[in-house]
C-alpha atoms as a PDB file:
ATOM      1  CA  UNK A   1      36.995  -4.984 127.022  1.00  0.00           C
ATOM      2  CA  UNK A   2      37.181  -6.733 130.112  1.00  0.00           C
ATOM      3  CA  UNK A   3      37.834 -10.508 128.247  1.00  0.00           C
ATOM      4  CA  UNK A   4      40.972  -8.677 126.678  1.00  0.00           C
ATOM      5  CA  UNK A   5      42.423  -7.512 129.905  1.00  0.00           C
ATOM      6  CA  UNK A   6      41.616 -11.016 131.921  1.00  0.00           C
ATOM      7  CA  UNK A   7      42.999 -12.896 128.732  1.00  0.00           C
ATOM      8  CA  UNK A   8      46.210 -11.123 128.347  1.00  0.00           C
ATOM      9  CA  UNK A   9      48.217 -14.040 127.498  1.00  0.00           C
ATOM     10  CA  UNK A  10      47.763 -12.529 123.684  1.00  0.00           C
ATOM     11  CA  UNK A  11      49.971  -9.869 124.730  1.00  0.00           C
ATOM     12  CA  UNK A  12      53.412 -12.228 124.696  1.00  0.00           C
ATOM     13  CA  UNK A  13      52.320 -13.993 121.373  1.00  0.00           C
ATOM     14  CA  UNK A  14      55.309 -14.868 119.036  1.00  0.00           C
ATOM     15  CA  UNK A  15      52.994 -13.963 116.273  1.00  0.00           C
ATOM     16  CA  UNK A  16      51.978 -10.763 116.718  1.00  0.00           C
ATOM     17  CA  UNK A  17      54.236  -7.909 115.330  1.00  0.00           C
ATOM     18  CA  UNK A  18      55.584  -5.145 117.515  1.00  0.00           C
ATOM     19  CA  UNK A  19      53.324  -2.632 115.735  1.00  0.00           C
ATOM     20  CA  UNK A  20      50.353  -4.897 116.755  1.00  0.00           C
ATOM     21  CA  UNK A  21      51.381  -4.949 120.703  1.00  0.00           C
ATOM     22  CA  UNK A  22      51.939  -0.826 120.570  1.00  0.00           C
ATOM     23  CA  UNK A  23      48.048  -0.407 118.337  1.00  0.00           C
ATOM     24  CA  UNK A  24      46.438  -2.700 121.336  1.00  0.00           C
ATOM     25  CA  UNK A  25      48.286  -0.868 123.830  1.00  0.00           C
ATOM     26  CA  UNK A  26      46.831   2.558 122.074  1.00  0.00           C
ATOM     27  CA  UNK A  27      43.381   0.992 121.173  1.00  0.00           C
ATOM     28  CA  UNK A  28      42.785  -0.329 124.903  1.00  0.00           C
ATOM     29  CA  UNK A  29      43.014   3.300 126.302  1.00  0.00           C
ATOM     30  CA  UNK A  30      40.921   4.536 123.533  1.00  0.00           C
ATOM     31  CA  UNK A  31      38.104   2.464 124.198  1.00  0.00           C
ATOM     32  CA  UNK A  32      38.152   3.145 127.785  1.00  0.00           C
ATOM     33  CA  UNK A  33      38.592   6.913 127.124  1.00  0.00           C
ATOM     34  CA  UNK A  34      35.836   6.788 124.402  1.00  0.00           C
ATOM     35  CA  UNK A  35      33.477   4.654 126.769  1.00  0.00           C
ATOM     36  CA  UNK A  36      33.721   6.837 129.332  1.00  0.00           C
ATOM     37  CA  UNK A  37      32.931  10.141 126.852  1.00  0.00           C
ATOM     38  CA  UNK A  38      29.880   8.060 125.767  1.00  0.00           C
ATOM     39  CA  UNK A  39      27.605   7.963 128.716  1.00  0.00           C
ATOM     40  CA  UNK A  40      28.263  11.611 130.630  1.00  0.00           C
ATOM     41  CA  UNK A  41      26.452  14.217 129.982  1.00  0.00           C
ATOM     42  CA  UNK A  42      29.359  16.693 129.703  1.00  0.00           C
ATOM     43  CA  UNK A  43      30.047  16.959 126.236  1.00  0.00           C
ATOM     44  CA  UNK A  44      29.368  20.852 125.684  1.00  0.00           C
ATOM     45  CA  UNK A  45      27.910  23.254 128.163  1.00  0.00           C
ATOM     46  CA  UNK A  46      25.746  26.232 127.093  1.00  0.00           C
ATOM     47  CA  UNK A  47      24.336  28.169 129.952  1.00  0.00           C
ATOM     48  CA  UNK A  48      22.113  26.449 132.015  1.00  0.00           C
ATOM     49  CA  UNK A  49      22.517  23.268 130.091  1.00  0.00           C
ATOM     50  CA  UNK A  50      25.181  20.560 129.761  1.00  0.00           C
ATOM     51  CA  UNK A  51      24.802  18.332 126.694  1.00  0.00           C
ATOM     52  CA  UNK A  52      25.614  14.997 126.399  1.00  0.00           C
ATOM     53  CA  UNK A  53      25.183  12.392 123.815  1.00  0.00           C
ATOM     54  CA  UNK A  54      22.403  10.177 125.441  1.00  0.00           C
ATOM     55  CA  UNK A  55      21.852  12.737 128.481  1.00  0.00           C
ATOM     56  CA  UNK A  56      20.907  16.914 128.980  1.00  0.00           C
ATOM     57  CA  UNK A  57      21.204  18.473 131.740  1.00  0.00           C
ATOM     58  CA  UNK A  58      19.517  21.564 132.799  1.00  0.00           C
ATOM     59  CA  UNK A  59      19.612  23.631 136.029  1.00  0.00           C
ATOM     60  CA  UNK A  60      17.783  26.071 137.101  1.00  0.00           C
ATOM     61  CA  UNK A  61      18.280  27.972 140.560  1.00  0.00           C
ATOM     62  CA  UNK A  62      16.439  25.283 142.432  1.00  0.00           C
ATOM     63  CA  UNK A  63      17.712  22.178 140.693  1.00  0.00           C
ATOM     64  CA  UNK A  64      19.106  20.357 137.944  1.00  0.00           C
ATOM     65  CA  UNK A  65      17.396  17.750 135.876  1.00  0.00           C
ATOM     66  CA  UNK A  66      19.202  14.486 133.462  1.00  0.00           C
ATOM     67  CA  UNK A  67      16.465  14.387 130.484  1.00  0.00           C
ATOM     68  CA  UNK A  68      17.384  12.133 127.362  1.00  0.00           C
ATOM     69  CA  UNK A  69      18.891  14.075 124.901  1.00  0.00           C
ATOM     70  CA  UNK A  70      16.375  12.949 122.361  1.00  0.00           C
ATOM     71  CA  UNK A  71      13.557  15.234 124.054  1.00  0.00           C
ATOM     72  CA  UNK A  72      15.385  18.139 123.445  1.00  0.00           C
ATOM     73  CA  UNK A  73      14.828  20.317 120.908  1.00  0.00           C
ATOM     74  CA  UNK A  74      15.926  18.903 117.791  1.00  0.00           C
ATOM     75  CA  UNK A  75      15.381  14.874 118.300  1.00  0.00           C
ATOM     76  CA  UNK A  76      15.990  13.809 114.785  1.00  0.00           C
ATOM     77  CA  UNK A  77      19.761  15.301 115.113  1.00  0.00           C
ATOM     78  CA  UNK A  78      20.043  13.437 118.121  1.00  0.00           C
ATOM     79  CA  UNK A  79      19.214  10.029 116.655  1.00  0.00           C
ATOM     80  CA  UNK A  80      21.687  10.554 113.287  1.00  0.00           C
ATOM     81  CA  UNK A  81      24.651  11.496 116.502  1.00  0.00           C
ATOM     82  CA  UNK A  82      24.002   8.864 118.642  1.00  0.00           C
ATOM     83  CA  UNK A  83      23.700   6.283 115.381  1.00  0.00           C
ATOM     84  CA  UNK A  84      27.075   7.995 113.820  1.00  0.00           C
ATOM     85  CA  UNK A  85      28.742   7.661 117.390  1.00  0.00           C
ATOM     86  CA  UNK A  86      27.533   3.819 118.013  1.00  0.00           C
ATOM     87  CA  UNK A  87      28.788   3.267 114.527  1.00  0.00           C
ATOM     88  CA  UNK A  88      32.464   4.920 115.250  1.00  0.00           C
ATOM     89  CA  UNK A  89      32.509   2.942 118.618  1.00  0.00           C
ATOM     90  CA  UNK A  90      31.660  -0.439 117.253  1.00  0.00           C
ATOM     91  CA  UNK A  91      34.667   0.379 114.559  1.00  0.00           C
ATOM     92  CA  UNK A  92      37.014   1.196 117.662  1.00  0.00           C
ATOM     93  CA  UNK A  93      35.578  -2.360 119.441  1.00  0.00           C
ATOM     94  CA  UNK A  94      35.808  -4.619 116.471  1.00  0.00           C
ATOM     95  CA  UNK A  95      39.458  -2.673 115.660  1.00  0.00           C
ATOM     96  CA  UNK A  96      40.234  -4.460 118.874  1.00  0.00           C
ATOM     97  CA  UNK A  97      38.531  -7.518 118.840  1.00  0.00           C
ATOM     98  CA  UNK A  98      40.451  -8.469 115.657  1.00  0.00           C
ATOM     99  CA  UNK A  99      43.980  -7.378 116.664  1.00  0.00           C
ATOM    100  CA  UNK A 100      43.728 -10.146 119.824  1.00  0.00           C
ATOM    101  CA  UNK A 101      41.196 -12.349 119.179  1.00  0.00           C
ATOM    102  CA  UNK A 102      42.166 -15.656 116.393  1.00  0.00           C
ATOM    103  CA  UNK A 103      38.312 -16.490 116.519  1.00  0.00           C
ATOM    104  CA  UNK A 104      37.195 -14.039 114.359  1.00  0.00           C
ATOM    105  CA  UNK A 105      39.686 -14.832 111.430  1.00  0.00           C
ATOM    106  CA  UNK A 106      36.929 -17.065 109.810  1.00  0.00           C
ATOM    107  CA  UNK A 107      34.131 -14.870 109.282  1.00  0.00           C
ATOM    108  CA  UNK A 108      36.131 -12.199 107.484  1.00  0.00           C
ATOM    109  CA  UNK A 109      36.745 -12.725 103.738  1.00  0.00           C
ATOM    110  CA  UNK A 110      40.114 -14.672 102.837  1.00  0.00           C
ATOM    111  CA  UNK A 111      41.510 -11.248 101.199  1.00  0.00           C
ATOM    112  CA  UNK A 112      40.964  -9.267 104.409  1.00  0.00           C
ATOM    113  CA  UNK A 113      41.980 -12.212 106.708  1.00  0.00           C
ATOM    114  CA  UNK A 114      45.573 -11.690 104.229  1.00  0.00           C
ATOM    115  CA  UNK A 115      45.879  -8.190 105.148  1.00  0.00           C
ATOM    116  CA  UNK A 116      44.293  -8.272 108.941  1.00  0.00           C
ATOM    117  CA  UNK A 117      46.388  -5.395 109.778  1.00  0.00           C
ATOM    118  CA  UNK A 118      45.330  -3.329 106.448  1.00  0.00           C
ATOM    119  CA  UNK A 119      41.941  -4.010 107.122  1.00  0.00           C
ATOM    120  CA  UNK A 120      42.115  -3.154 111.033  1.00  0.00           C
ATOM    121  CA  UNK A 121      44.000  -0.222 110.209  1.00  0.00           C
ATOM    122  CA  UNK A 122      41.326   1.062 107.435  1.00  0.00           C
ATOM    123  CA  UNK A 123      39.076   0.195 110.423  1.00  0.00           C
ATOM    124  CA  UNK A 124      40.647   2.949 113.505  1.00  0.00           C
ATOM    125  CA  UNK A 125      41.311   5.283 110.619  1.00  0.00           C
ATOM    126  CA  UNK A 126      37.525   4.994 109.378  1.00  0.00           C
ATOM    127  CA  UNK A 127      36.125   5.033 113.337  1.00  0.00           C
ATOM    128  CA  UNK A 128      38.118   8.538 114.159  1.00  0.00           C
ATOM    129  CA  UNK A 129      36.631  10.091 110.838  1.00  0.00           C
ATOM    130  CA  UNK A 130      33.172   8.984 112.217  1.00  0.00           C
ATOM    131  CA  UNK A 131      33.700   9.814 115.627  1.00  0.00           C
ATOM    132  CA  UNK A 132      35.836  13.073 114.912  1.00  0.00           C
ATOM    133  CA  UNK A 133      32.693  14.280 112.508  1.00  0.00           C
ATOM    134  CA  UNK A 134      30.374  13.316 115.552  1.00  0.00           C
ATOM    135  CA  UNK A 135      32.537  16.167 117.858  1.00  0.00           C
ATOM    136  CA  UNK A 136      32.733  18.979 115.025  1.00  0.00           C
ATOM    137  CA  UNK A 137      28.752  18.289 114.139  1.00  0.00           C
ATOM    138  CA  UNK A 138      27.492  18.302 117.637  1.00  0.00           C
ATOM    139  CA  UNK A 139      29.563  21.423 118.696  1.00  0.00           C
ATOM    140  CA  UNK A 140      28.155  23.080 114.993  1.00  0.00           C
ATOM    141  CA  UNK A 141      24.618  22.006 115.976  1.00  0.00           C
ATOM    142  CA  UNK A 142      24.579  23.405 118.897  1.00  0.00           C
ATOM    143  CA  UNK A 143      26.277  26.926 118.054  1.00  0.00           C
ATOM    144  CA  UNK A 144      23.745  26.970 115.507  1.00  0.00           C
ATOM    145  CA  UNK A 145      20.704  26.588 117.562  1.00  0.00           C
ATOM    146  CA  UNK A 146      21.840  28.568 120.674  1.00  0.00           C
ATOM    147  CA  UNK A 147      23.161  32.202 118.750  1.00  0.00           C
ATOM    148  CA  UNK A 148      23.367  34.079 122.547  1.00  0.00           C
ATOM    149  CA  UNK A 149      25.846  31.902 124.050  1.00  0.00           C
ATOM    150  CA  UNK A 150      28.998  30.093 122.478  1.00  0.00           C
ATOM    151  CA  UNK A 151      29.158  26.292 123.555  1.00  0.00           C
ATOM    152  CA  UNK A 152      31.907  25.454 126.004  1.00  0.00           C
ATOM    153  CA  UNK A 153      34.070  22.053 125.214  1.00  0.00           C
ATOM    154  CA  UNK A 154      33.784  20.168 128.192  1.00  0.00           C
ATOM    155  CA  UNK A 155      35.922  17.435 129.684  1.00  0.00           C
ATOM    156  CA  UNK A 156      33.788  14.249 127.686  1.00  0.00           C
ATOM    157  CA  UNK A 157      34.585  16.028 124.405  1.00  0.00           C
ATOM    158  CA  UNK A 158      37.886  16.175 125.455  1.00  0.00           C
ATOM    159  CA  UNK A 159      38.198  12.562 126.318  1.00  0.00           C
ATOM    160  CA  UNK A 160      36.620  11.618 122.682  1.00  0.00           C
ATOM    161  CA  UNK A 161      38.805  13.337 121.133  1.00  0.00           C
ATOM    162  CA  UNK A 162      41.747  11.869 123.223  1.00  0.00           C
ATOM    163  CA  UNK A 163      40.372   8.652 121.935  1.00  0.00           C
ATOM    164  CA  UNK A 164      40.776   9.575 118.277  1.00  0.00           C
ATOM    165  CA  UNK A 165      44.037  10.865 118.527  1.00  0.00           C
ATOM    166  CA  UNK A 166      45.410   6.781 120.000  1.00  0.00           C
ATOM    167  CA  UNK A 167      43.086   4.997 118.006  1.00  0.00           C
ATOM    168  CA  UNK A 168      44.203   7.354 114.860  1.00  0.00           C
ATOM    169  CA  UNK A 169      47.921   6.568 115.618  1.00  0.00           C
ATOM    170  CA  UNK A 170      47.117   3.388 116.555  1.00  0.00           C
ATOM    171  CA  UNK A 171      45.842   2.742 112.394  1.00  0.00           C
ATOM    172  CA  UNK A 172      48.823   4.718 111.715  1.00  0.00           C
ATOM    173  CA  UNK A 173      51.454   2.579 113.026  1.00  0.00           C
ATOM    174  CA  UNK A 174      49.142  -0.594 111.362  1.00  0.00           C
ATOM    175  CA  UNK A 175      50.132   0.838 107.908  1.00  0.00           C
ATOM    176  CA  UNK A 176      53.672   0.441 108.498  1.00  0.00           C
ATOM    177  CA  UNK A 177      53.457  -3.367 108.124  1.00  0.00           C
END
């Protein structure tokens, strides 16, 4: 993230199609936004407990405590979310990386190097699936579990999903081309 922001000479390419400039100005936000949701641990809040992707944490009256969400209860749900979420996040990185970067042109295949923009857009729409499926089956997981209390959306959730809504329009607009 930060070699695209020091290297923004990319930006004023002749090249690059309008639609390309407004998808990396949507898919820079996005990653920030989506970094950010990553490593909080405010993604839903039950009583007593906030849940995060990587991070819980529980108060009491006395004090609060950050455990990894993986010693919760259910550990094996944890590891398919976390996978599912690294997986939408690499999408949403590589999305990037090939929209700016000429380097990378040679390791895809000749028919996807032809439609770059196809391909990139396939790419955004395919991360916000994955990362929009993460959101619905962590707040369903944990409804499920916890029947006494409803789970509150907290800010991280809302920044994740602020980060599929750019990165969504952001493969939108690469369709048009």
């Amino acid at each position: 993230m930060l070699w695209v922001l020091n290297n923004a000479r990319w930006f004023s390419c002749k090249v690059m199609t309008t639609y390309e400039r407004i998808s990396i100005a949507l898919l820079i936000p996005a990653n920030v936004l989506y970094s950010l949701a990553l490593f909080s641990h405010s993604w839903f809040q039950l009583p007593d407990v906030s849940y995060g992707l990587w991070v819980a944490k529980y108060c009491d009256y006395m004090s609060c405590q950050i455990i990894p969400a993986f010693f919760t209860e259910e550990p094996v749900w944890y590891h398919i979310l976390q996978g599912l979420s690294l997986f939408g996040w690499s999408g949403m990185m590589i999305s990037l990386i090939l929209l700016t970067s000429k380097k990378f042109d040679t390791s895809i295949p000749n028919t996807w190097r032809y439609h770059k923009q196809m391909t990139v857009s396939v790419l955004c729409i395919v991360s916000v699936f994955i990362i929009s499926l993460c959101l619905v089956m962590f707040y369903g997981k944990l409804d499920e579990s916890h029947s006494s209390a409803t789970p509150k959306v907290q800010w991280s959730a809302f920044l994740a999903a602020a980060a599929c809504v750019l990165q969504f329009c952001a493969g939108l607009l690469l369709t048009q081309t």
